[in-house]
C-alpha atoms as a PDB file:
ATOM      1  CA  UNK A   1       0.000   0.000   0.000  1.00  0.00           C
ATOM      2  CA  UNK A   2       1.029   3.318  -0.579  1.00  0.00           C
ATOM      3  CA  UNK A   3       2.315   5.803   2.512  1.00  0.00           C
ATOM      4  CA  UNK A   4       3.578   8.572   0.743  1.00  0.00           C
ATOM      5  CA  UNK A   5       1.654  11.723   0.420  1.00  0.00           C
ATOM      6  CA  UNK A   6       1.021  11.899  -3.510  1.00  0.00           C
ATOM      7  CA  UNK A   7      -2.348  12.900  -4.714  1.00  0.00           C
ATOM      8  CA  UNK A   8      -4.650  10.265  -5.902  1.00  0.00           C
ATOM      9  CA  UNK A   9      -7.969  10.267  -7.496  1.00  0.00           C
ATOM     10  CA  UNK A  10     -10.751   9.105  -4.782  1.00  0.00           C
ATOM     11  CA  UNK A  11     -14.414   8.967  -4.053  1.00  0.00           C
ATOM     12  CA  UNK A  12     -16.419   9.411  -0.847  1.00  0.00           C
ATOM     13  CA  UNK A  13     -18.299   6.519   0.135  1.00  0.00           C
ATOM     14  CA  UNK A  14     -19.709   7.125   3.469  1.00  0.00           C
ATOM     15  CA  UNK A  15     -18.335   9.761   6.929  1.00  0.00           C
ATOM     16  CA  UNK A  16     -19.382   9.859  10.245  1.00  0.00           C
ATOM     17  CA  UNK A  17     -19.059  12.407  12.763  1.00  0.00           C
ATOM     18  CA  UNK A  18     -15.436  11.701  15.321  1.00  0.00           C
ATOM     19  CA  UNK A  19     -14.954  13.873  17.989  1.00  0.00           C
ATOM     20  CA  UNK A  20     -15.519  17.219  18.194  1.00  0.00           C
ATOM     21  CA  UNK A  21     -14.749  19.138  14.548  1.00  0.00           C
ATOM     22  CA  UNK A  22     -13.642  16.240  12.842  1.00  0.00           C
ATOM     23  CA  UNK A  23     -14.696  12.823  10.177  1.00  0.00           C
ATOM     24  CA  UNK A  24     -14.174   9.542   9.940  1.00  0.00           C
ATOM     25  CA  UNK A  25     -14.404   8.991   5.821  1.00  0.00           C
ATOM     26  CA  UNK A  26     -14.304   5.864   4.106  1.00  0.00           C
ATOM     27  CA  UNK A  27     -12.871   6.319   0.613  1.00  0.00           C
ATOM     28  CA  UNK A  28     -12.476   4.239  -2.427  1.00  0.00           C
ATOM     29  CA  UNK A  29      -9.262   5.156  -3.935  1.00  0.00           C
ATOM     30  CA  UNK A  30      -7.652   4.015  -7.472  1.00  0.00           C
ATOM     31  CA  UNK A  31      -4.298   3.626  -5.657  1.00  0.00           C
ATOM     32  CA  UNK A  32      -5.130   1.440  -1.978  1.00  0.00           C
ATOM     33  CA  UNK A  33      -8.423   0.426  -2.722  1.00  0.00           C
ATOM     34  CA  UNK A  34     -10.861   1.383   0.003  1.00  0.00           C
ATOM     35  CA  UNK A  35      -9.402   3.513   3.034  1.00  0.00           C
ATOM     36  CA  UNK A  36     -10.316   4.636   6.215  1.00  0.00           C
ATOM     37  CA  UNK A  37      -8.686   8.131   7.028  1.00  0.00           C
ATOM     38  CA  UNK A  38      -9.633  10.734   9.582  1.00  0.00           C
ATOM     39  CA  UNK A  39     -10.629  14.209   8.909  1.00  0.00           C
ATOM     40  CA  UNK A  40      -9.735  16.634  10.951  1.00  0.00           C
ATOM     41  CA  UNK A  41     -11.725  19.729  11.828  1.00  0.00           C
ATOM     42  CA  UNK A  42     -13.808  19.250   8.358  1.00  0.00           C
ATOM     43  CA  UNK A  43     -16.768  20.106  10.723  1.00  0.00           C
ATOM     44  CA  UNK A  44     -15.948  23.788  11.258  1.00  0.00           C
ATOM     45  CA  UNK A  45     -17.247  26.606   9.300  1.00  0.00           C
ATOM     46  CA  UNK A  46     -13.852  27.786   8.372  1.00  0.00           C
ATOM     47  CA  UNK A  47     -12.849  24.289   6.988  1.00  0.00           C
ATOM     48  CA  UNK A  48     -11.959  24.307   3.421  1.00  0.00           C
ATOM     49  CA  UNK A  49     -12.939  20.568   2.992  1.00  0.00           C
ATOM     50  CA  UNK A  50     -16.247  20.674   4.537  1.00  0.00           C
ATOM     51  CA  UNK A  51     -18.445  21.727   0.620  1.00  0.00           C
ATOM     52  CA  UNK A  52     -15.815  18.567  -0.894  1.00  0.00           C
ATOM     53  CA  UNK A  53     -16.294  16.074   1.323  1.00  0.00           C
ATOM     54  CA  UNK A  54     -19.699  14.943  -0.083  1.00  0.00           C
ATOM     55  CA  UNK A  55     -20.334  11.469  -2.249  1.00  0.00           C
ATOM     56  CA  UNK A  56     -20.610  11.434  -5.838  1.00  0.00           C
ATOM     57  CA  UNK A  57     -17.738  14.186  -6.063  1.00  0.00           C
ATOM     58  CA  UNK A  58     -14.813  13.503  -8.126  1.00  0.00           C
ATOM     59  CA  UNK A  59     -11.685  14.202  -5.489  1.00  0.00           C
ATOM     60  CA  UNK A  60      -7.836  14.206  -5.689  1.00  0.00           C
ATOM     61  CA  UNK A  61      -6.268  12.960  -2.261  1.00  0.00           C
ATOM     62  CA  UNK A  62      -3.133  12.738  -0.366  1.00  0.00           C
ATOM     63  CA  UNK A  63      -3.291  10.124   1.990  1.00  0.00           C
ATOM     64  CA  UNK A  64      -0.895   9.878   5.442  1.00  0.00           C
ATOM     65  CA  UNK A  65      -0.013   6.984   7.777  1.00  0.00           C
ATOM     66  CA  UNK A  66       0.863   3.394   8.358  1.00  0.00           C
ATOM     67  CA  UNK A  67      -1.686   2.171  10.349  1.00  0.00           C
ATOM     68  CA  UNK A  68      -5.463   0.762   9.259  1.00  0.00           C
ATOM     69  CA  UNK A  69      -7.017   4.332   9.969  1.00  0.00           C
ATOM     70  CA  UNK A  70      -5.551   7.028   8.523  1.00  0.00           C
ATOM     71  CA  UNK A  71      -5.159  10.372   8.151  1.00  0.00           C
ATOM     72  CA  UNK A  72      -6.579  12.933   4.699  1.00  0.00           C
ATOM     73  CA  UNK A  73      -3.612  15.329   4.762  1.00  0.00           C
ATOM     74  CA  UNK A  74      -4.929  17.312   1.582  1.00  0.00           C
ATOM     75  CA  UNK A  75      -7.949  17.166  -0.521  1.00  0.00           C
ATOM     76  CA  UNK A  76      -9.474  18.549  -4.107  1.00  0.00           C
ATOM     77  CA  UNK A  77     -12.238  18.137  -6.301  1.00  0.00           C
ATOM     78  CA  UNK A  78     -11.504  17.770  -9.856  1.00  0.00           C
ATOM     79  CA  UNK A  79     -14.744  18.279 -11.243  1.00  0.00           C
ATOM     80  CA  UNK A  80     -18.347  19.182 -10.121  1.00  0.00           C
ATOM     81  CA  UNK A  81     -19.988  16.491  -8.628  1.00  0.00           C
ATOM     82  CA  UNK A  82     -22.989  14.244 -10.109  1.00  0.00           C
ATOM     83  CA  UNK A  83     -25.668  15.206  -8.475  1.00  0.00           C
ATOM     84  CA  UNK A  84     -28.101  12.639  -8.737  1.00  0.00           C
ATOM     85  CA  UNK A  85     -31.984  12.348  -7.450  1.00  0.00           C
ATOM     86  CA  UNK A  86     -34.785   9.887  -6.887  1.00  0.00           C
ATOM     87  CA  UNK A  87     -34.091   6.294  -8.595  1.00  0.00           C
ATOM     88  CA  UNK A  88     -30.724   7.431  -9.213  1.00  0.00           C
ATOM     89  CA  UNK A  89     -29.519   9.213  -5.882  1.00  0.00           C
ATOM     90  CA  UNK A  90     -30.457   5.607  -4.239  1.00  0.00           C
ATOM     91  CA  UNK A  91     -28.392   3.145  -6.707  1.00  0.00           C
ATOM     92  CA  UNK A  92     -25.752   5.672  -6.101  1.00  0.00           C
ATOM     93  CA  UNK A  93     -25.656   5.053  -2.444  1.00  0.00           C
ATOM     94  CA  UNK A  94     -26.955   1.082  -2.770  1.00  0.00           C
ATOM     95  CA  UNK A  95     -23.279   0.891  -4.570  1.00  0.00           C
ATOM     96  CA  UNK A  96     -21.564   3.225  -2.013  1.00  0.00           C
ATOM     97  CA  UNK A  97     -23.216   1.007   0.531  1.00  0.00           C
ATOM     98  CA  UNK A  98     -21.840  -2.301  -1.031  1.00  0.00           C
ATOM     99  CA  UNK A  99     -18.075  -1.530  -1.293  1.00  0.00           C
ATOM    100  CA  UNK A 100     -18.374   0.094   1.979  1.00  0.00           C
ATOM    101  CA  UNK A 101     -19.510  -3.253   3.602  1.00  0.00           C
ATOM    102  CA  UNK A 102     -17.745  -5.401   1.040  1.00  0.00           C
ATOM    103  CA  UNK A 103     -14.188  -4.387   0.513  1.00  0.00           C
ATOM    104  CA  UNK A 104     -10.983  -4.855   2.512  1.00  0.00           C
ATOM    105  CA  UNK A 105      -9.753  -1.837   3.106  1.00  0.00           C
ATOM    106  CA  UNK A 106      -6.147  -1.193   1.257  1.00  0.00           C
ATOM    107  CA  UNK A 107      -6.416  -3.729  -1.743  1.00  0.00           C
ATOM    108  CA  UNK A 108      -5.774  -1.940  -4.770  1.00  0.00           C
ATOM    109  CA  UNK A 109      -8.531  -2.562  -7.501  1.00  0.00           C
ATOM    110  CA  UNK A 110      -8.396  -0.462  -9.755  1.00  0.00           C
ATOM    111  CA  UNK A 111     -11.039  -2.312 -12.064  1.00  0.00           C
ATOM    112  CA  UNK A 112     -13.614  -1.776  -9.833  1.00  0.00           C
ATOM    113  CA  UNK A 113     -12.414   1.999  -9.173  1.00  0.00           C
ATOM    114  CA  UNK A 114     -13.311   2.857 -13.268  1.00  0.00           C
ATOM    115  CA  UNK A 115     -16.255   0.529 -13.273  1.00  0.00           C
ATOM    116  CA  UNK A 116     -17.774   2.281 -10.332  1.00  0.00           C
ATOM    117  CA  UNK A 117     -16.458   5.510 -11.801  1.00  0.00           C
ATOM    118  CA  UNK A 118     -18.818   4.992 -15.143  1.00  0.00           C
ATOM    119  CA  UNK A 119     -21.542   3.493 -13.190  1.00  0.00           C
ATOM    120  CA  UNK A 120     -21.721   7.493 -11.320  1.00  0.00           C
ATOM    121  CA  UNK A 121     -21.740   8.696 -15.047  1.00  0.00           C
ATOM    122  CA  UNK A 122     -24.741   6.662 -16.019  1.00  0.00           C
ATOM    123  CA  UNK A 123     -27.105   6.643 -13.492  1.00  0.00           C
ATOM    124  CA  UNK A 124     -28.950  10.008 -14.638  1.00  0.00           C
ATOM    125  CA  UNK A 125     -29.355   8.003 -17.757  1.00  0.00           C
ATOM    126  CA  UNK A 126     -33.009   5.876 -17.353  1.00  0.00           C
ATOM    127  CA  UNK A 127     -32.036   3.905 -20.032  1.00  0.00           C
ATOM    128  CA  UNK A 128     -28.481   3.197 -18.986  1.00  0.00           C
ATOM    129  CA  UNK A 129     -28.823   2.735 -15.100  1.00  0.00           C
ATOM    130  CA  UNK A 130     -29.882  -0.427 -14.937  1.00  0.00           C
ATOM    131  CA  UNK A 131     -27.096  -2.417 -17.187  1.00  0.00           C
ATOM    132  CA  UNK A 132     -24.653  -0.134 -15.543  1.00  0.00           C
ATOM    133  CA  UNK A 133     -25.328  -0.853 -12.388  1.00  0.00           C
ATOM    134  CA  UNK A 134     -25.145  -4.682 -13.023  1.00  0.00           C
ATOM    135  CA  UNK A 135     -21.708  -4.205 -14.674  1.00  0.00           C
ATOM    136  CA  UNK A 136     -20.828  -2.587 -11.356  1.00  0.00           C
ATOM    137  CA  UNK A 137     -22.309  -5.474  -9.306  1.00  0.00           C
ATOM    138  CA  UNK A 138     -20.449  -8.275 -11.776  1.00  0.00           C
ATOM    139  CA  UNK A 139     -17.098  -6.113 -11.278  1.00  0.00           C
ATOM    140  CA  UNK A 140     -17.253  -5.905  -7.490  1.00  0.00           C
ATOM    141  CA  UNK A 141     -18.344 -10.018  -7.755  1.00  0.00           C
ATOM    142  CA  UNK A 142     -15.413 -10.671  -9.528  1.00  0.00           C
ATOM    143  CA  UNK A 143     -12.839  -8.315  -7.385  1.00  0.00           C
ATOM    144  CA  UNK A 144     -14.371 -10.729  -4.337  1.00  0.00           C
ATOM    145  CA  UNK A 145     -13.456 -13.760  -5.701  1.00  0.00           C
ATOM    146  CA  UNK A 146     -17.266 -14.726  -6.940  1.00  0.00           C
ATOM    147  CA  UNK A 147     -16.836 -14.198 -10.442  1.00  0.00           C
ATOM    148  CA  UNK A 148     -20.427 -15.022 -12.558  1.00  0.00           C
ATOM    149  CA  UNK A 149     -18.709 -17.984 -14.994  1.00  0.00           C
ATOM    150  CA  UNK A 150     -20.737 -18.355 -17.830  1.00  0.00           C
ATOM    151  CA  UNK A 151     -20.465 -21.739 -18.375  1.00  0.00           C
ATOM    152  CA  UNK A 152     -22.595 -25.036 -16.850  1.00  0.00           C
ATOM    153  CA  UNK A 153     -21.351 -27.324 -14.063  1.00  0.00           C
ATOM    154  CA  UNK A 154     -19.243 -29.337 -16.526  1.00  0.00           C
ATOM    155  CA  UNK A 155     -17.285 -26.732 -18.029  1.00  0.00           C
ATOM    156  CA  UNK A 156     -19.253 -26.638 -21.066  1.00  0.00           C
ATOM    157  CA  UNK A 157     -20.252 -23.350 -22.699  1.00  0.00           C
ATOM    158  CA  UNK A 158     -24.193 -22.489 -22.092  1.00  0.00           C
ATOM    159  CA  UNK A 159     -26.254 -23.543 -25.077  1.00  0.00           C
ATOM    160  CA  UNK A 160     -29.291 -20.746 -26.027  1.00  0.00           C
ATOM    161  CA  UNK A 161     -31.922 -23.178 -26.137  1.00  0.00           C
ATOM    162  CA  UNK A 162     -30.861 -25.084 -23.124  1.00  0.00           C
ATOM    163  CA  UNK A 163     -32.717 -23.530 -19.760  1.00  0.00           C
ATOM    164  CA  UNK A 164     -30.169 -23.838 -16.615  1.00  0.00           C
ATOM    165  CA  UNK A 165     -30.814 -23.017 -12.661  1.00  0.00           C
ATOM    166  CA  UNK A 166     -27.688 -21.449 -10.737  1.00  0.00           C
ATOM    167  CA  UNK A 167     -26.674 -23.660  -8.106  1.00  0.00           C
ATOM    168  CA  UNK A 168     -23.964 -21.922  -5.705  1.00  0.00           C
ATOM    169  CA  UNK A 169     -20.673 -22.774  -5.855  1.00  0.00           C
ATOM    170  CA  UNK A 170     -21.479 -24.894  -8.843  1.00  0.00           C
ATOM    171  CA  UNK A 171     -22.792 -22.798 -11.534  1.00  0.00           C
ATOM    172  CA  UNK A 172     -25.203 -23.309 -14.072  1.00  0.00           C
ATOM    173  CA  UNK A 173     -26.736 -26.690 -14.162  1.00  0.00           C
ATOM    174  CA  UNK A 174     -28.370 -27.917 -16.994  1.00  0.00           C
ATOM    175  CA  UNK A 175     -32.115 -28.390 -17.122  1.00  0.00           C
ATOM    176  CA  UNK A 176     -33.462 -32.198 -18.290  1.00  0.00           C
ATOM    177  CA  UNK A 177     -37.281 -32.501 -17.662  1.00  0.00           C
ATOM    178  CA  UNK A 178     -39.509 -30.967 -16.036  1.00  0.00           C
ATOM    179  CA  UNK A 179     -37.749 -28.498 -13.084  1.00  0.00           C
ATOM    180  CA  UNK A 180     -39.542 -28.312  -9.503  1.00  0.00           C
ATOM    181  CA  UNK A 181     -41.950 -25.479  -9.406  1.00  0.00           C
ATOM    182  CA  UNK A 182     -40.214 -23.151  -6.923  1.00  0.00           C
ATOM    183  CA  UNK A 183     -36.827 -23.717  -9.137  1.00  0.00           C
ATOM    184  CA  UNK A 184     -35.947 -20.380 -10.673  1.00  0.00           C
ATOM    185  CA  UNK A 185     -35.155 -21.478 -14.700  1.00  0.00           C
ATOM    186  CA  UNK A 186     -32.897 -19.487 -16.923  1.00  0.00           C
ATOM    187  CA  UNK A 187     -32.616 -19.250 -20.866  1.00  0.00           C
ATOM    188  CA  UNK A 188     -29.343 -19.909 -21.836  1.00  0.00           C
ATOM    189  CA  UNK A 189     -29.933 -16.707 -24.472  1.00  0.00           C
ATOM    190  CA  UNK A 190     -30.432 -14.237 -21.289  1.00  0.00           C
ATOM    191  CA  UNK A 191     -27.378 -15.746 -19.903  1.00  0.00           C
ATOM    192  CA  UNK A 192     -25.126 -15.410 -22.616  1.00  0.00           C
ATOM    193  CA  UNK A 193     -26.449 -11.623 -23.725  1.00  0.00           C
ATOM    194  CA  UNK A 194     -25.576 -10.950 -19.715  1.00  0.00           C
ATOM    195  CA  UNK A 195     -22.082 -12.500 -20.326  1.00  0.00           C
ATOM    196  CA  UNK A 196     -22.216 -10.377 -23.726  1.00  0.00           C
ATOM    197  CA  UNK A 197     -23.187  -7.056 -22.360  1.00  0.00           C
ATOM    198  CA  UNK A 198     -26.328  -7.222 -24.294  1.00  0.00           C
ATOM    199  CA  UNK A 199     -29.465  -5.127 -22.271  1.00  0.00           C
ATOM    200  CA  UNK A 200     -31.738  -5.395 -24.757  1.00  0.00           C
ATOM    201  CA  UNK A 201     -34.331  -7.424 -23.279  1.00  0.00           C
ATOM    202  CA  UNK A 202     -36.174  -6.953 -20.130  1.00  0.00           C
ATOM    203  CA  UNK A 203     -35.943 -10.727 -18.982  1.00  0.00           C
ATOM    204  CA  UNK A 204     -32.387 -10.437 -19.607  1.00  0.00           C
ATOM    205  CA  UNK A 205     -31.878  -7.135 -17.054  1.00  0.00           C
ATOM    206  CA  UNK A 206     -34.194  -9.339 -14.567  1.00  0.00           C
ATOM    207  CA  UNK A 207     -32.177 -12.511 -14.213  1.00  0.00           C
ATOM    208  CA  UNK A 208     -29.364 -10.648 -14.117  1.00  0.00           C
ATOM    209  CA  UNK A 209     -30.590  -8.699 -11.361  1.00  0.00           C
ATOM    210  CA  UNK A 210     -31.860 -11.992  -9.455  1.00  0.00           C
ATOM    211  CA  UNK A 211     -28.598 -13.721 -10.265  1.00  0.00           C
ATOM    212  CA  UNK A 212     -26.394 -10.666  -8.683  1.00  0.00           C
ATOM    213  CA  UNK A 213     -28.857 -10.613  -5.375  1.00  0.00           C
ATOM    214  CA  UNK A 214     -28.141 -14.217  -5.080  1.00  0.00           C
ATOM    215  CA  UNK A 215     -23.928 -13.584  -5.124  1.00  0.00           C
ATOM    216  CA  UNK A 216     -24.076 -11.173  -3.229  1.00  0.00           C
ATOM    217  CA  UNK A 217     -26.580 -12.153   0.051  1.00  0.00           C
ATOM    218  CA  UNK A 218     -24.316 -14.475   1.317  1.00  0.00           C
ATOM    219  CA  UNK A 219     -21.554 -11.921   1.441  1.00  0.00           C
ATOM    220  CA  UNK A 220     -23.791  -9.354   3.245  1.00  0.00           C
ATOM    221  CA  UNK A 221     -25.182 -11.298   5.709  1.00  0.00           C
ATOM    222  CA  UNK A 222     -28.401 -10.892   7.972  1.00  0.00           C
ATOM    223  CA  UNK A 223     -27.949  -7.209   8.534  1.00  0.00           C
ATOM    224  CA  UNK A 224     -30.270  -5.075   5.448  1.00  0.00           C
ATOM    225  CA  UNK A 225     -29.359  -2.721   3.101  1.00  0.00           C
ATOM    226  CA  UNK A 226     -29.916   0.737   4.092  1.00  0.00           C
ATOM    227  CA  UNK A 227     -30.206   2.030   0.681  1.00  0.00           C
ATOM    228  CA  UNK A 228     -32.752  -1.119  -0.726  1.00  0.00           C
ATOM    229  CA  UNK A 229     -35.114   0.321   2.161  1.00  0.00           C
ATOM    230  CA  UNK A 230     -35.167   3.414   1.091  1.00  0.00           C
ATOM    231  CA  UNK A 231     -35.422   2.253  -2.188  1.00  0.00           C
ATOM    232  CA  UNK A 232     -39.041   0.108  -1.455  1.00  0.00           C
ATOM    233  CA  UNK A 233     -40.313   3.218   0.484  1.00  0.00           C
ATOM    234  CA  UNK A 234     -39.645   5.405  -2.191  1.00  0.00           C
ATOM    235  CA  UNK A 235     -41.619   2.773  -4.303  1.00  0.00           C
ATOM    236  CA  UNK A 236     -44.431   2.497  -1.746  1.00  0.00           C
ATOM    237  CA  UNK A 237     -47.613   4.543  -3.118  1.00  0.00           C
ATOM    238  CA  UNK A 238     -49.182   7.697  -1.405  1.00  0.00           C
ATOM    239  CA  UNK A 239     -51.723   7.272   1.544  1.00  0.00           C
ATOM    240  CA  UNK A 240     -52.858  10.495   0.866  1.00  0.00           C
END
């Protein structure tokens, strides 16, 4: 991991008041991965960091220290940030909220860093939110070690006519008969226009979406997503 005190290009994923004046902010950096650093006296009026240190704003960073939690010994924005609402605001912070939970802090990945860095671009964009936030799920599965292989339980590539259900840890098993009823069934074509970064079809955004909920619960455990609350209230209609 780096310790010097070059400038790096970061994001904001979550902070938390610590102390009196000062932040504990969790960053995802292109350099050391995710990093915990403390920011001191960003809560005063006169601090010059306190209108940067916001999510979804591009940032430049020097980093200090040795230990796990360190220290933000200079900070910029590059650019103004995306300022997202609604739908958008809350996939934002659903994916802040994921590599928050999910990463080790100080492994570089810097994959993951331009994937989530295009996602921010897209999300204003109805039509390209959804595939782009997938892409961002199946990058983040694959920097964890749970890759989506597109291929059945014997190695063999999937077939388009075939129909498959995704067993974990196995893969893609091949459908012969007639499946039990509560067996979630895949078309080989959705699978391979997911491995093919084709979005065209709506069935094809759903399984994907089902198949990257499935990866990722048993990485997140019992405790909920903050962000896919807010997400079903915002859905919820209007009592009034």
């Amino acid at each position: 991991m780096s310790s010097t005190c070059d400038f790096q290009p970061a994001w904001l994923l979550h902070s938390r008041p610590y102390l009196e004046t000062s932040a504990l902010a969790w960053l995802l950096t292109l350099k050391d991965g995710r990093l915990n650093a403390v920011v001191r006296g960003v809560r005063t009026k006169k601090s010059r960091y306190r209108a940067l240190l916001q999510p979804f704003t591009p940032l430049q960073v020097r980093i200090k220290g040795h230990q796990e939690l360190k220290k933000l010994a200079d900070l910029e924005a590059t650019s103004a940030p995306h300022w997202l609402q609604g739908e958008a605001l809350i996939c934002g912070l659903y994916a802040n909220e994921l590599l928050s939970r999910l990463l080790l802090a100080g492994q570089a990945c810097p994959t993951l860093f331009r994937d989530y860095s295009l996602l921010l671009q897209l999300l204003n964009n109805s039509e390209q939110r959804e595939p782009a936030l997938r892409r961002f799920e199946l990058s983040l599965l694959d920097h964890l070690g749970y890759p989506l292989v597109f291929t059945d339980t014997q190695g063999n590539a999937l077939v388009e006519e075939r129909l498959y259900r995704w067993l974990p840890e196995h893969g893609f098993l091949v459908i012969h008969g007639i499946a039990e009823s509560n067996t979630r069934i895949y078309r080989g074509a959705n699978l391979l226009a997911i491995a093919n970064d084709d979005w065209r079809e709506k069935l094809t955004r759903q399984i994907a979406k089902a198949l990257t909920r499935q990866l990722l619960q048993p990485l997140l455990g019992s405790k909920p997503l903050h962000s896919r609350q807010l997400f079903l209230h915002m859905k919820k209609p209007s009592l009034t």
